[in-house]
N, C-alpha and C. Protein backbone atom coordinates (compact mmCIF):
# COMPACT_ATOMS: atom_id res chain seq x y z
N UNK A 1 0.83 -1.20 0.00
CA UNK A 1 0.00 0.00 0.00
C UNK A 1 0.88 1.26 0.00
N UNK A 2 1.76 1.31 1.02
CA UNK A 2 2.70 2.21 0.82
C UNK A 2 3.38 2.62 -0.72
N UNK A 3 3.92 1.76 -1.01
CA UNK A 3 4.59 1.69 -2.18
C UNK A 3 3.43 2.58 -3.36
N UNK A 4 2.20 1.77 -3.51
CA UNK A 4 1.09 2.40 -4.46
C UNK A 4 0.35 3.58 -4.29
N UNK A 5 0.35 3.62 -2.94
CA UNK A 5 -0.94 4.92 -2.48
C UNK A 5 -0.08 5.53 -1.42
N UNK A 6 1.53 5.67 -0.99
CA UNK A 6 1.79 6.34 -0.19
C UNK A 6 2.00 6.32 1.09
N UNK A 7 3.12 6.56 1.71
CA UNK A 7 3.61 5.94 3.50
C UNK A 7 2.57 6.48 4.12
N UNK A 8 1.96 8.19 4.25
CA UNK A 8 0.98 8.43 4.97
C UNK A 8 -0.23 7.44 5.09
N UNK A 9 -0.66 6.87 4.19
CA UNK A 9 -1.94 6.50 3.67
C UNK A 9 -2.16 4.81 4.26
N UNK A 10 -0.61 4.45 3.65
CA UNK A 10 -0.63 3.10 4.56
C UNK A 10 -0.17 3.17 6.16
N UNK A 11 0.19 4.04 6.53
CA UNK A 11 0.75 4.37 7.68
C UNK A 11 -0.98 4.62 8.55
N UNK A 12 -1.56 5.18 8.39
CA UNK A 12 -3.00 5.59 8.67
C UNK A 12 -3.64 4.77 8.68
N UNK A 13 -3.83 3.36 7.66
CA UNK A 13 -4.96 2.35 7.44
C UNK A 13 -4.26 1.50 8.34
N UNK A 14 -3.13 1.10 8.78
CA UNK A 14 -2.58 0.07 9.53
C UNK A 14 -2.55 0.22 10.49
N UNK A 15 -2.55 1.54 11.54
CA UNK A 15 -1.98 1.94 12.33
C UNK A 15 -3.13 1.72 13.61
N UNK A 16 -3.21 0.92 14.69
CA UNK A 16 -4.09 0.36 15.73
C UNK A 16 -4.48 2.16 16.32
N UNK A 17 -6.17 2.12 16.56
CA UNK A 17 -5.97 3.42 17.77
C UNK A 17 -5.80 3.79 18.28
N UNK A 18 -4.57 3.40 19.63
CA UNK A 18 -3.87 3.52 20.08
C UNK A 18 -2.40 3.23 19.98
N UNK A 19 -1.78 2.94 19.06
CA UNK A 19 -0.70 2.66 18.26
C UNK A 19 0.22 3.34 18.64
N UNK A 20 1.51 3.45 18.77
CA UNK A 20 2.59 4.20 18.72
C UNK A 20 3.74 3.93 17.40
N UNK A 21 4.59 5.10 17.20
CA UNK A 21 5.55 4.73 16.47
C UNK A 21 6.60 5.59 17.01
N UNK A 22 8.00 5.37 16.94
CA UNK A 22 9.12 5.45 17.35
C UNK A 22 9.86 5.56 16.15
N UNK A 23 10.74 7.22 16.73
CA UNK A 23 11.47 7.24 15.72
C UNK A 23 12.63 8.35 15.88
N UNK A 24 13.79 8.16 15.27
CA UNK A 24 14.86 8.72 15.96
C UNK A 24 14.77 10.20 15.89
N UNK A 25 14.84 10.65 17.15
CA UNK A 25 15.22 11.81 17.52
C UNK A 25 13.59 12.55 17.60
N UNK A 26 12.91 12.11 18.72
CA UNK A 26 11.88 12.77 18.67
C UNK A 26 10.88 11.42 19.61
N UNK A 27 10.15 12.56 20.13
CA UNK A 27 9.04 11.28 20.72
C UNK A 27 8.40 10.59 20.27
N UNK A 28 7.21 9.68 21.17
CA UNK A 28 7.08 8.78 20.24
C UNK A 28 5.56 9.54 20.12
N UNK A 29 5.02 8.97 18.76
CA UNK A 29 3.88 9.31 17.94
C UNK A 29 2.64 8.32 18.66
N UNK A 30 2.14 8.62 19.47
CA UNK A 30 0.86 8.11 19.89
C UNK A 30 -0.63 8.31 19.84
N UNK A 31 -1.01 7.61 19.01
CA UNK A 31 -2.34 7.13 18.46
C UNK A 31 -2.70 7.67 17.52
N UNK A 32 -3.91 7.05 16.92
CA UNK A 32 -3.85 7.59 15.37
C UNK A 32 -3.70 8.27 14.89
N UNK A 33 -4.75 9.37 15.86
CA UNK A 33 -5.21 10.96 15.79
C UNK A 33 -4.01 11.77 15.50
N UNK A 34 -3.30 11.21 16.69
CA UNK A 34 -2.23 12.02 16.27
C UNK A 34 -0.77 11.86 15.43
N UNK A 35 -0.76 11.34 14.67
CA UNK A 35 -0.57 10.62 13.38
C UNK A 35 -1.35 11.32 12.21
N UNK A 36 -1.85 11.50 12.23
CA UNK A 36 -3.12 12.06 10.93
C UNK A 36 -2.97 13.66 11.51
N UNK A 37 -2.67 14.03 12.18
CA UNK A 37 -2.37 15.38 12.64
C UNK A 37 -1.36 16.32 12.16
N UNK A 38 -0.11 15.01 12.18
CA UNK A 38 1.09 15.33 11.82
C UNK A 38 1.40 15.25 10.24
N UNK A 39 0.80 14.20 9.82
CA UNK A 39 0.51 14.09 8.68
C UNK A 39 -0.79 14.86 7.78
N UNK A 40 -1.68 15.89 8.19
CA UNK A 40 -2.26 16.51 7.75
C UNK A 40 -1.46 17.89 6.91
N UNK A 41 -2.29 17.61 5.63
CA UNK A 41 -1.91 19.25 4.66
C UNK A 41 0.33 18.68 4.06
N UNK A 42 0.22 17.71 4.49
CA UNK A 42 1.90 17.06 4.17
C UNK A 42 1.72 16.41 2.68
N UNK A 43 2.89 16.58 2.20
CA UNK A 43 2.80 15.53 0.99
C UNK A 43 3.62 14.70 1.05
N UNK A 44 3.45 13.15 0.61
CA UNK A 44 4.59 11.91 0.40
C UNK A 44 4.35 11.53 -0.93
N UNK A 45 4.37 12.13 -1.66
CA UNK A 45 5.00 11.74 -3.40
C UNK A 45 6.34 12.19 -3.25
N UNK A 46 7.32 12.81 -2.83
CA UNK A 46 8.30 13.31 -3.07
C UNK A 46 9.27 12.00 -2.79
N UNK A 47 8.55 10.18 -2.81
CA UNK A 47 9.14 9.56 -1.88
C UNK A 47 8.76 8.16 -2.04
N UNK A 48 9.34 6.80 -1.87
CA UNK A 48 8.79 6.13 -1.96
C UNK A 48 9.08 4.66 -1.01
N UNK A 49 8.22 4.57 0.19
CA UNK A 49 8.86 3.79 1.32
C UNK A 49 8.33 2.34 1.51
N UNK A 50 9.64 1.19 1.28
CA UNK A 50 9.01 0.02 1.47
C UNK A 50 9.19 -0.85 2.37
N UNK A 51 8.53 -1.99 2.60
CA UNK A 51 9.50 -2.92 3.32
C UNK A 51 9.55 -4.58 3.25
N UNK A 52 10.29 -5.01 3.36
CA UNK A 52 10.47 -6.13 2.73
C UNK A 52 10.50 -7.53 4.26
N UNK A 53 9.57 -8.10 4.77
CA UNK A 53 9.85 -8.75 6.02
C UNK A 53 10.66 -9.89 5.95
N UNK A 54 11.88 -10.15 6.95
CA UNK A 54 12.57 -11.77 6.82
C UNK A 54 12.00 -12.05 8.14
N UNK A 55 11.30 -12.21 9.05
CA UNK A 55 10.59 -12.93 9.95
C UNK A 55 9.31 -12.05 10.16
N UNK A 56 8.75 -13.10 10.46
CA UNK A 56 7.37 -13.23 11.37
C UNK A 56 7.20 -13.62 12.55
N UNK A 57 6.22 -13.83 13.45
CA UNK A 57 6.23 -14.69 14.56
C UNK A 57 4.79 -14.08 15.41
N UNK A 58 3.65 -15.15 15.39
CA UNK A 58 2.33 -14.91 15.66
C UNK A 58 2.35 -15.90 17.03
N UNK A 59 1.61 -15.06 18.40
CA UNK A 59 1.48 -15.45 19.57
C UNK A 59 0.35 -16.96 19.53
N UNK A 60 0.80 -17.97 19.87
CA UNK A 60 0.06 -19.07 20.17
C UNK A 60 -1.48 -18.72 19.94
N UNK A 61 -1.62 -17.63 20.86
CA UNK A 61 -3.43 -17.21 20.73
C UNK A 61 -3.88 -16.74 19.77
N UNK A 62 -2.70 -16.32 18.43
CA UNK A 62 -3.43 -15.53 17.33
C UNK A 62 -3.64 -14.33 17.27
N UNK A 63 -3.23 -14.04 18.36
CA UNK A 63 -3.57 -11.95 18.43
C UNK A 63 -3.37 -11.21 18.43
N UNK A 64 -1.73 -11.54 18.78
CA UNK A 64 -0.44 -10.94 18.41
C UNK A 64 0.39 -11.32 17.88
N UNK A 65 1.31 -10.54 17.39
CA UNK A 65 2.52 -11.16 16.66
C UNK A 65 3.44 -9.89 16.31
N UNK A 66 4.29 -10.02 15.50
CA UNK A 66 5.71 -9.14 15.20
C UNK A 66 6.29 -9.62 14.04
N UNK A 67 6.75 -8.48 13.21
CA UNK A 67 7.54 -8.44 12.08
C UNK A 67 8.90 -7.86 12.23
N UNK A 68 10.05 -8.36 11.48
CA UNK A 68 11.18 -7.13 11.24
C UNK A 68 11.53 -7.56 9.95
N UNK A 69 12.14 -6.85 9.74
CA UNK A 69 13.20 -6.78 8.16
C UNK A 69 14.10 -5.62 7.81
N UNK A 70 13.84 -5.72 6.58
CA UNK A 70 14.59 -4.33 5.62
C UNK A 70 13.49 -3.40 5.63
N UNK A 71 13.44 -2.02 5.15
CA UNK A 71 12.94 -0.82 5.08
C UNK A 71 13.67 -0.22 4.38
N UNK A 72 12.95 0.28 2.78
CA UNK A 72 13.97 1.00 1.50
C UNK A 72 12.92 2.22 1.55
N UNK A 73 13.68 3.60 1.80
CA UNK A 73 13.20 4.67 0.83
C UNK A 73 14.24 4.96 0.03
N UNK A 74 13.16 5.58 -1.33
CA UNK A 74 13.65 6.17 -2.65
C UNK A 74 13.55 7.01 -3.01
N UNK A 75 13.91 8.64 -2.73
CA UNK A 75 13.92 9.26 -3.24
C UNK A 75 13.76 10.28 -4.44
N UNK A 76 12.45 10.30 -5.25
CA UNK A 76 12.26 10.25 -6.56
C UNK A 76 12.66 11.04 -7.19
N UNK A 77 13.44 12.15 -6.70
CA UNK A 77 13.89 12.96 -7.69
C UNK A 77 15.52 12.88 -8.01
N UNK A 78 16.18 12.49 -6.91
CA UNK A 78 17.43 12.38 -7.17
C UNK A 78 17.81 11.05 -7.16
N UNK A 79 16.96 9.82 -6.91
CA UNK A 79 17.54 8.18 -7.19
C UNK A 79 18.41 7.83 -5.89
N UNK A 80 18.23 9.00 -4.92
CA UNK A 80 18.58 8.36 -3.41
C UNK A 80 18.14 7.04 -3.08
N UNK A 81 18.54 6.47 -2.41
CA UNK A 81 18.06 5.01 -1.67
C UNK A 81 18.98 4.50 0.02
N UNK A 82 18.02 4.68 0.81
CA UNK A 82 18.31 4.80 1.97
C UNK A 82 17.80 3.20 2.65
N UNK A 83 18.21 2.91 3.64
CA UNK A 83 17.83 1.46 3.85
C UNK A 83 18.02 1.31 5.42
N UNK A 84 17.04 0.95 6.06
CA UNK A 84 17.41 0.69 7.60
C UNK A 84 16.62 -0.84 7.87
N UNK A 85 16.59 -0.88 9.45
CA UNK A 85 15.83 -2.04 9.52
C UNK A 85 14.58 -1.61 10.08
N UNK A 86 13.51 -2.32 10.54
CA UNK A 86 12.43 -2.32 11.05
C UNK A 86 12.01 -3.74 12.36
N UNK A 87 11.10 -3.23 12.92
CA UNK A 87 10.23 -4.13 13.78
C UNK A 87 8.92 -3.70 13.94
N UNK A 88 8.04 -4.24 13.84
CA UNK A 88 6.21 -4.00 13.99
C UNK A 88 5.66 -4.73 15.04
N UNK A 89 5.07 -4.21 15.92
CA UNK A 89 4.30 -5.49 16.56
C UNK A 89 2.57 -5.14 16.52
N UNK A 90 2.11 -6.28 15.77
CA UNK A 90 0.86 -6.43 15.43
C UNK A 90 -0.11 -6.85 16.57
N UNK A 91 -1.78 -6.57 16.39
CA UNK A 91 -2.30 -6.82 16.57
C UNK A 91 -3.46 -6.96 16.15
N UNK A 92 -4.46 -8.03 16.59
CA UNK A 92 -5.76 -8.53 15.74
C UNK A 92 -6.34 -7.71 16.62
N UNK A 93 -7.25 -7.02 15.32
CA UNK A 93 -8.30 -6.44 16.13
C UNK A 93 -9.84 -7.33 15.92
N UNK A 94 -10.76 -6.66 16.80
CA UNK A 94 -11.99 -7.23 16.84
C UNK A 94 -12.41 -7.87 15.62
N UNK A 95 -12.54 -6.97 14.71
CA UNK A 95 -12.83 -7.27 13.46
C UNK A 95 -12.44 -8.23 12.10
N UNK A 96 -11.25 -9.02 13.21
CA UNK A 96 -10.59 -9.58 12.37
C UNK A 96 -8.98 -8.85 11.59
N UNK A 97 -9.12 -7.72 12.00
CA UNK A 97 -7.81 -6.57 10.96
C UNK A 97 -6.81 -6.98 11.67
N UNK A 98 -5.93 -6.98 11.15
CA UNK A 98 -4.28 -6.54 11.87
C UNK A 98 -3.99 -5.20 11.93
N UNK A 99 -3.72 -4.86 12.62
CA UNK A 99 -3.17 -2.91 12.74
C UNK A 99 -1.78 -3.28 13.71
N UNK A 100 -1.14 -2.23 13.54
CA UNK A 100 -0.09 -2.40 14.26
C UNK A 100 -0.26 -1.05 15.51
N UNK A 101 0.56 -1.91 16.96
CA UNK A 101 0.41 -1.12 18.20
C UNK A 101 1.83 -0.50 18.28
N UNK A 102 2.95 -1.38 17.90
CA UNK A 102 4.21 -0.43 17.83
C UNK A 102 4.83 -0.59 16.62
N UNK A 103 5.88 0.52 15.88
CA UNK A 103 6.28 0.41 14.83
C UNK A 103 7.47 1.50 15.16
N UNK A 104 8.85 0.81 14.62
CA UNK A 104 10.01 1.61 14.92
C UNK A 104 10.67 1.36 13.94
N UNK A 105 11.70 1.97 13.40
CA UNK A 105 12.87 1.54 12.56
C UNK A 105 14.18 2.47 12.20
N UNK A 106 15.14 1.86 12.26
CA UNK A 106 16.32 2.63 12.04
C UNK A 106 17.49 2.63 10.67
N UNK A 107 18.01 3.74 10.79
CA UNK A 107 18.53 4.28 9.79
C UNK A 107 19.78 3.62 9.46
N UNK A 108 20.66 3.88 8.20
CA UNK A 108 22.11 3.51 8.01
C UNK A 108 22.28 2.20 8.06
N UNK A 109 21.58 1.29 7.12
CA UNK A 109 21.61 0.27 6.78
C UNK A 109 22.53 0.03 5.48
N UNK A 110 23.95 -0.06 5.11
CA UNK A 110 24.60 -0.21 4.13
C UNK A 110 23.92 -1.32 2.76
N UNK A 111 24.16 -1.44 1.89
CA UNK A 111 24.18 -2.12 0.57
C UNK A 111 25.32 -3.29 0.74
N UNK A 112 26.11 -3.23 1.59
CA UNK A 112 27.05 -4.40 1.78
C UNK A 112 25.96 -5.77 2.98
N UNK A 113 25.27 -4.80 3.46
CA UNK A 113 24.93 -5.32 4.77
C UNK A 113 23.85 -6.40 4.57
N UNK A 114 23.40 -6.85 2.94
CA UNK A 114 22.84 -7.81 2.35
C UNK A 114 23.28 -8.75 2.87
């Protein structure tokens, strides 16, 4: 989703209502609202953020679980490409959805570091 419609956009549809995200140099971003706050009147075309997961791991009960991997942004005007890692930790909501309650990731991930 990110990739097609934009980090805000998938960042917003995934993001649990009480959710946090973490991120360097700054507090952490708690709950949706305020998420969509920060991200209001902003643009993310200038940009293009993905991520690619090498584990999973879902709690016995099904209700939780956690991701990490790689994390690529691309830069669209100058062919930048930046790369860190990530971790998510999910949760099922009522409805059946996954949204995520925490989401962090860090920077200075080399091209050797494949």
């Amino acid at each position: 989703m990110s990739v097609k419609e934009g980090r805000h956009k998938a960042f917003l549809y995934y993001i649990a209502d009480d959710g946090v995200i973490l991120r360097n140099n700054s507090y952490p971003v708690k709950s949706k609202k305020t998420l969509e706050e920060q991200f209001a009147g902003k643009s993310d075309s200038s940009f293009v953020l993905s991520w690619v997961p090498l584990y999973e791991k879902v709690s016995e009960s099904g209700d939780i679980g956690y991701t990490y991997g790689i994390r690529t942004n691309s830069t669209k005007s100058t062919g930048e490409i930046t790369k860190g890692t990530y971790v998510t930790i999910w949760q099922k909501q009522i409805d059946g959805n996954w949204k995520f309650v925490l989401h962090t990731d860090n920077q200075g991930l080399s091209e050797s570091a494949e």
